[in-house]
C-alpha atoms as a PDB file:
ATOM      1  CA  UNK A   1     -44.414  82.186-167.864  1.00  0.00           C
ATOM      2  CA  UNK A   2     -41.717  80.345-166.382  1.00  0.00           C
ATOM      3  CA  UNK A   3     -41.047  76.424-166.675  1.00  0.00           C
ATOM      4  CA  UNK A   4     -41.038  74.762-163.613  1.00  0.00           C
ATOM      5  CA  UNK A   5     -39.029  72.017-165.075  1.00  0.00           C
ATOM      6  CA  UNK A   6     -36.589  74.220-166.737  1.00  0.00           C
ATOM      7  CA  UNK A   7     -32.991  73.030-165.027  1.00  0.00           C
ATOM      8  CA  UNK A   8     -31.491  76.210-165.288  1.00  0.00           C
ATOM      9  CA  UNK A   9     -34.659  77.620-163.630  1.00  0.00           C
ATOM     10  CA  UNK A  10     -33.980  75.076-160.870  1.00  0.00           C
ATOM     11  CA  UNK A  11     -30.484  75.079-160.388  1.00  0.00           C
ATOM     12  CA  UNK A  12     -30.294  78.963-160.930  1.00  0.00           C
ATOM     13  CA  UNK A  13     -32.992  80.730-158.598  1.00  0.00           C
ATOM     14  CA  UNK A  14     -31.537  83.472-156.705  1.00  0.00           C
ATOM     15  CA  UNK A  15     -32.787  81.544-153.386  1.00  0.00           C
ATOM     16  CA  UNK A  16     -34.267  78.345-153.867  1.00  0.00           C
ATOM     17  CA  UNK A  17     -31.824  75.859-152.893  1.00  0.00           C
ATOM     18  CA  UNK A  18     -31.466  77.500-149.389  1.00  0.00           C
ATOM     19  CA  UNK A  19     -35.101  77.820-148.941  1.00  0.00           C
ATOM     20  CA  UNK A  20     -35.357  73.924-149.805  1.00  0.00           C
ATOM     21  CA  UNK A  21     -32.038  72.487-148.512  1.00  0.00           C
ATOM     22  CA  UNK A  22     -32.324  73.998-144.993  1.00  0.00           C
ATOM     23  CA  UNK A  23     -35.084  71.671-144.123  1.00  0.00           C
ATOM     24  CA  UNK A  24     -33.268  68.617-144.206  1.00  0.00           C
ATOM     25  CA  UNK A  25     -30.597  69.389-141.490  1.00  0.00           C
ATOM     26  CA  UNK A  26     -33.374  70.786-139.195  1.00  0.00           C
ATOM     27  CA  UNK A  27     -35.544  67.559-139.247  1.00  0.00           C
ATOM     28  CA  UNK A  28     -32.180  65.008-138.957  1.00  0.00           C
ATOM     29  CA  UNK A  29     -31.502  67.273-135.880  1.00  0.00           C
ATOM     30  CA  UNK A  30     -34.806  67.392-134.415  1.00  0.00           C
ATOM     31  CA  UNK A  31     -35.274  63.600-135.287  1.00  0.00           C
ATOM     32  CA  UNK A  32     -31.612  62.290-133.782  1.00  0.00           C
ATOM     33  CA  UNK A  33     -32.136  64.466-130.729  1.00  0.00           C
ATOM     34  CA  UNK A  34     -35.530  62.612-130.197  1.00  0.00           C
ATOM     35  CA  UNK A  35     -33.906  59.465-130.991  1.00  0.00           C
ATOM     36  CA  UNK A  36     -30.889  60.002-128.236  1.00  0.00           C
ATOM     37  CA  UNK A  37     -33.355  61.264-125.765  1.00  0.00           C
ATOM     38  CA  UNK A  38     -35.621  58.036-126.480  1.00  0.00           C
ATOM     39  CA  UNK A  39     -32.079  55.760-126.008  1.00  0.00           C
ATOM     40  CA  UNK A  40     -31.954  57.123-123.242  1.00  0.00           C
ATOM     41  CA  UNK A  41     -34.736  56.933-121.604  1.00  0.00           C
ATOM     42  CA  UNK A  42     -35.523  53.113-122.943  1.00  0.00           C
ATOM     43  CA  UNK A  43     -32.188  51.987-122.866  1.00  0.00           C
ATOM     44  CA  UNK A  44     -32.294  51.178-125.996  1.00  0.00           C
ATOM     45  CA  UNK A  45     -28.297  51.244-128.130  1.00  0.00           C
ATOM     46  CA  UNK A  46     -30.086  50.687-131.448  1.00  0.00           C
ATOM     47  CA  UNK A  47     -31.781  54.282-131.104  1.00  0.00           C
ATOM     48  CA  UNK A  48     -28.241  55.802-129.678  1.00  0.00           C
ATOM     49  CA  UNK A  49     -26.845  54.685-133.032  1.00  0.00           C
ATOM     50  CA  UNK A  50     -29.741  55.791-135.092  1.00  0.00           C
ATOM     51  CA  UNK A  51     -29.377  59.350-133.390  1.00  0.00           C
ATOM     52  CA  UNK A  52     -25.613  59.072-134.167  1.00  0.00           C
ATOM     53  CA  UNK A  53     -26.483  58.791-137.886  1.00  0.00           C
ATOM     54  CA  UNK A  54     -29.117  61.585-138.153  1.00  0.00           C
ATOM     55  CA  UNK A  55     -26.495  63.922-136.942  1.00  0.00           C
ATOM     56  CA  UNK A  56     -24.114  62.694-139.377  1.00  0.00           C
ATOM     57  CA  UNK A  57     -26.113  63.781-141.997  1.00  0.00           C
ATOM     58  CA  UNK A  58     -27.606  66.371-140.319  1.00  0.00           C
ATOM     59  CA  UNK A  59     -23.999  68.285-140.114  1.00  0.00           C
ATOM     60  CA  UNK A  60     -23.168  67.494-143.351  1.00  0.00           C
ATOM     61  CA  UNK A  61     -26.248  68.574-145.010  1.00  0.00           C
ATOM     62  CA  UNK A  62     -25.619  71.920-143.019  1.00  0.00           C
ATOM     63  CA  UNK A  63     -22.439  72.513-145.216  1.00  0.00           C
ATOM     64  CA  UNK A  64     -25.289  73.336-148.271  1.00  0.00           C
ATOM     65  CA  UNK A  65     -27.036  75.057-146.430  1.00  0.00           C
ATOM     66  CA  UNK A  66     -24.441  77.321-145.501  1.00  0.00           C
ATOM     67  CA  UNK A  67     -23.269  78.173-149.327  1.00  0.00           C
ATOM     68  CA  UNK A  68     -26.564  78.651-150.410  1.00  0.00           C
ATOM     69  CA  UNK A  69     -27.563  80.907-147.608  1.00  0.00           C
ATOM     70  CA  UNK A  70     -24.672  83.102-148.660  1.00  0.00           C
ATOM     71  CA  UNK A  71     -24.894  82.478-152.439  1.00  0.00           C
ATOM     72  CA  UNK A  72     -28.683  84.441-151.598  1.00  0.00           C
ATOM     73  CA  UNK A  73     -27.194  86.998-149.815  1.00  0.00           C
ATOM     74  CA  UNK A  74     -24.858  87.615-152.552  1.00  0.00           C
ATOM     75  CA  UNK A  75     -27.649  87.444-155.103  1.00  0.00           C
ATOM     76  CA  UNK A  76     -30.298  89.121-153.623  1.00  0.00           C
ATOM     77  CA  UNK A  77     -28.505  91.699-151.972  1.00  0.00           C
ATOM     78  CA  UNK A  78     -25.555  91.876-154.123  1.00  0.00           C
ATOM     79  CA  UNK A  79     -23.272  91.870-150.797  1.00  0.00           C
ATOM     80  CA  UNK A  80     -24.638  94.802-149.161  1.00  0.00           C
ATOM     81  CA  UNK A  81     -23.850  94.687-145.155  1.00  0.00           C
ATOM     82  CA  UNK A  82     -26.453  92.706-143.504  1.00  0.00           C
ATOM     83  CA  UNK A  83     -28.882  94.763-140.542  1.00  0.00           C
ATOM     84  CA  UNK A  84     -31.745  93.524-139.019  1.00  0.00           C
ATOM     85  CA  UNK A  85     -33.847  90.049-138.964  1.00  0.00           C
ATOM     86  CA  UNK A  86     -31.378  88.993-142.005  1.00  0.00           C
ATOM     87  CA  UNK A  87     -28.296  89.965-139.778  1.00  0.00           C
ATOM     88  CA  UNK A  88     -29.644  87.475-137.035  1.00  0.00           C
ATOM     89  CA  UNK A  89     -30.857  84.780-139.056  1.00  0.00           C
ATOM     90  CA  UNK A  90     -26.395  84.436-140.387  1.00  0.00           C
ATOM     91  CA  UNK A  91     -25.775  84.779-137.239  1.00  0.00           C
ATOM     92  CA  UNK A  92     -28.172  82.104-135.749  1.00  0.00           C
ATOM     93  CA  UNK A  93     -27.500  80.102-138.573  1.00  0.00           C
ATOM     94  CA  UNK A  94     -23.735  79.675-138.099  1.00  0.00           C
ATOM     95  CA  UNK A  95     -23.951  78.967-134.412  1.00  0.00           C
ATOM     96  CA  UNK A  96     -26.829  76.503-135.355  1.00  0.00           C
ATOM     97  CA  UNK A  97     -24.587  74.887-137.812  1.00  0.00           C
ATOM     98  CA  UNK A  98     -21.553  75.259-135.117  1.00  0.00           C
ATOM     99  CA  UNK A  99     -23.811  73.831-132.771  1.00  0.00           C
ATOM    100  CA  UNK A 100     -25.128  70.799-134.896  1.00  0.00           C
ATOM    101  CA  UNK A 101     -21.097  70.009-135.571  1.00  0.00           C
ATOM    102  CA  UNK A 102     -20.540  69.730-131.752  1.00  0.00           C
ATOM    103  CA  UNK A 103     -23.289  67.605-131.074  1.00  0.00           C
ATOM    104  CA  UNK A 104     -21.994  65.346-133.845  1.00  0.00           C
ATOM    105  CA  UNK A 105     -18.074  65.380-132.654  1.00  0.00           C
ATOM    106  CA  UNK A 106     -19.713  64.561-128.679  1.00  0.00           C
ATOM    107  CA  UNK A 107     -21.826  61.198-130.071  1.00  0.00           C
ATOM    108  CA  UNK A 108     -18.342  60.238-132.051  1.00  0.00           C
ATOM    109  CA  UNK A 109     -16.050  60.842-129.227  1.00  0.00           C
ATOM    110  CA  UNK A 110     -18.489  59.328-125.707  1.00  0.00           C
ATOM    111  CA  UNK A 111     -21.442  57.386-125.819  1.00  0.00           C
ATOM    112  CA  UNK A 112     -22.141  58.139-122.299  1.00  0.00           C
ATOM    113  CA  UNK A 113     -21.360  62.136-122.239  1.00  0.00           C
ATOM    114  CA  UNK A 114     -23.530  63.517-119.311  1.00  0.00           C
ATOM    115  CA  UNK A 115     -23.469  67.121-121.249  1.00  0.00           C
ATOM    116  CA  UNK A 116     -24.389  65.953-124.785  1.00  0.00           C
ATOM    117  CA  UNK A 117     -28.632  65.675-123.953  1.00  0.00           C
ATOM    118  CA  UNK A 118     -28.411  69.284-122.859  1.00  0.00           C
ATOM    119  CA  UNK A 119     -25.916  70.231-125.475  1.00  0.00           C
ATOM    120  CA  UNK A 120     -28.587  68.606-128.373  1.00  0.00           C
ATOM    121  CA  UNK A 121     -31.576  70.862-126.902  1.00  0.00           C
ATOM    122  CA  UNK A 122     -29.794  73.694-126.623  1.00  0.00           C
ATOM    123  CA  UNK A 123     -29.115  73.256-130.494  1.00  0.00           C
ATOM    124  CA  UNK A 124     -32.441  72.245-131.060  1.00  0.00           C
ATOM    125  CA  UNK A 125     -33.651  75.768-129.674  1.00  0.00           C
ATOM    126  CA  UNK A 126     -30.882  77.721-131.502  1.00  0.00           C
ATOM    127  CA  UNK A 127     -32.249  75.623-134.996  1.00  0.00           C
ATOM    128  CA  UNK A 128     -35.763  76.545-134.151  1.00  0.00           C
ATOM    129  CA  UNK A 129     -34.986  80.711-133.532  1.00  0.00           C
ATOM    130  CA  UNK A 130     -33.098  80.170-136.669  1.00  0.00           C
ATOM    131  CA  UNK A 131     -36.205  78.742-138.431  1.00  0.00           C
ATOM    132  CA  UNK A 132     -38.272  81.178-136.961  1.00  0.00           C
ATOM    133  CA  UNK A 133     -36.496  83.819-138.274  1.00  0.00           C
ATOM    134  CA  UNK A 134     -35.894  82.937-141.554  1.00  0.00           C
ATOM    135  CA  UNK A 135     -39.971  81.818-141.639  1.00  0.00           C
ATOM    136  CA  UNK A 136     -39.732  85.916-141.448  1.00  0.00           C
ATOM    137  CA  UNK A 137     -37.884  86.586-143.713  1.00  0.00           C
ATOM    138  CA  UNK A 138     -39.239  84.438-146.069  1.00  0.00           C
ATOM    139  CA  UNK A 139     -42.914  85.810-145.858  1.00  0.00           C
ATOM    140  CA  UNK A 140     -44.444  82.505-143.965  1.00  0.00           C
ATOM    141  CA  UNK A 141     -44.580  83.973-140.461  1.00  0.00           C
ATOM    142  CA  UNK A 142     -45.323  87.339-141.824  1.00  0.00           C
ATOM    143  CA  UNK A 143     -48.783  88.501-139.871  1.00  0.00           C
ATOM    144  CA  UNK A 144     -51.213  89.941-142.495  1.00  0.00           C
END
C-alpha cells in the first residue's frame, strides 16, 4: 500500500499536481470576474481592485498549470499525438490560459475598458468547457 505522506509519492504522481493545481486559477477567475462585475454594478473601486488581484494570481497560477498538464501528457501518454476529448481539453486549456492573461493585461492597462466585462465572461465560459472536459477525462463527469 502506498503512503499518502510519502513526498516522493506527492511530488512524483504521474498527474496529481495538474489535477490539484488547476483549481486554483479557475476559482481566482471565477471569483475576480464576480468581483469586477459587482464594482461595477455598486460602484464600488475597492472590489475593482480586489478583481485586479484575483487575476493576478489567477494568471500566474495558470503558468503551473500549464507544465503540469503537459508533464501528464508526457507521463501518461509518453508523448503520443493527442486525438479526441484530451486533444480539446490542450486546446481549451491554452486559450483559457491565453484568455485569463488578457483579461489580466486589460485591468492593468484601463480601469474603465468597455470590452473587458465581456472579455472576463467569455473567459469564464472557455475555463468552464475546459473544466468540463477535463471533469471527463478525469472520470468525475463520466455517466455510469
Amino acid at each position: 500500500m502506498v503512503n499518502p505522506f510519502d513526498l516522493k509519492t506527492v511530488l512524483l504522481a504521474k498527474h496529481a499536481q495538474h489535477v490539484v493545481l488547476v483549481h486554483f486559477p479557475v476559482a481566482l477567475l471565477l471569483t475576480a470576474v464576480g468581483f469586477d462585475f459587482a464594482a461595477q454594478w455598486r460602484k464600488k473601486p475597492i472590489l475593482a481592485t480586489v478583481a485586479r488581484y484575483n487575476i493576478a494570481i489567477a494568471a500566474i497560477a495558470t503558468i503551473p498549470v500549464m507544465l503540469t498538464g503537459l508533464l501528464a501528457w508526457q507521463f501518461q501518454l509518453e508523448g503520443h499525438k493527442l486525438k479526441g476529448i484530451l486533444l480539446e481539453h490542450l486546446l481549451f486549456g491554452v486559450t483559457s490560459s491565453a484568455l485569463i492573461w488578457v483579461v489580466w493585461w486589460m485591468h492593468r492597462r484601463a480601469s474603465r475598458n468597455v470590452y473587458r466585462l465581456p472579455v472576463e465572461l467569455f473567459a469564464a465560459l472557455v475555463v468552464a468547457v475546459t473544466a468540463h472536459l477535463g471533469g471527463f477525462l478525469s472520470g468525475v463527469n463520466v455517466p455510469n
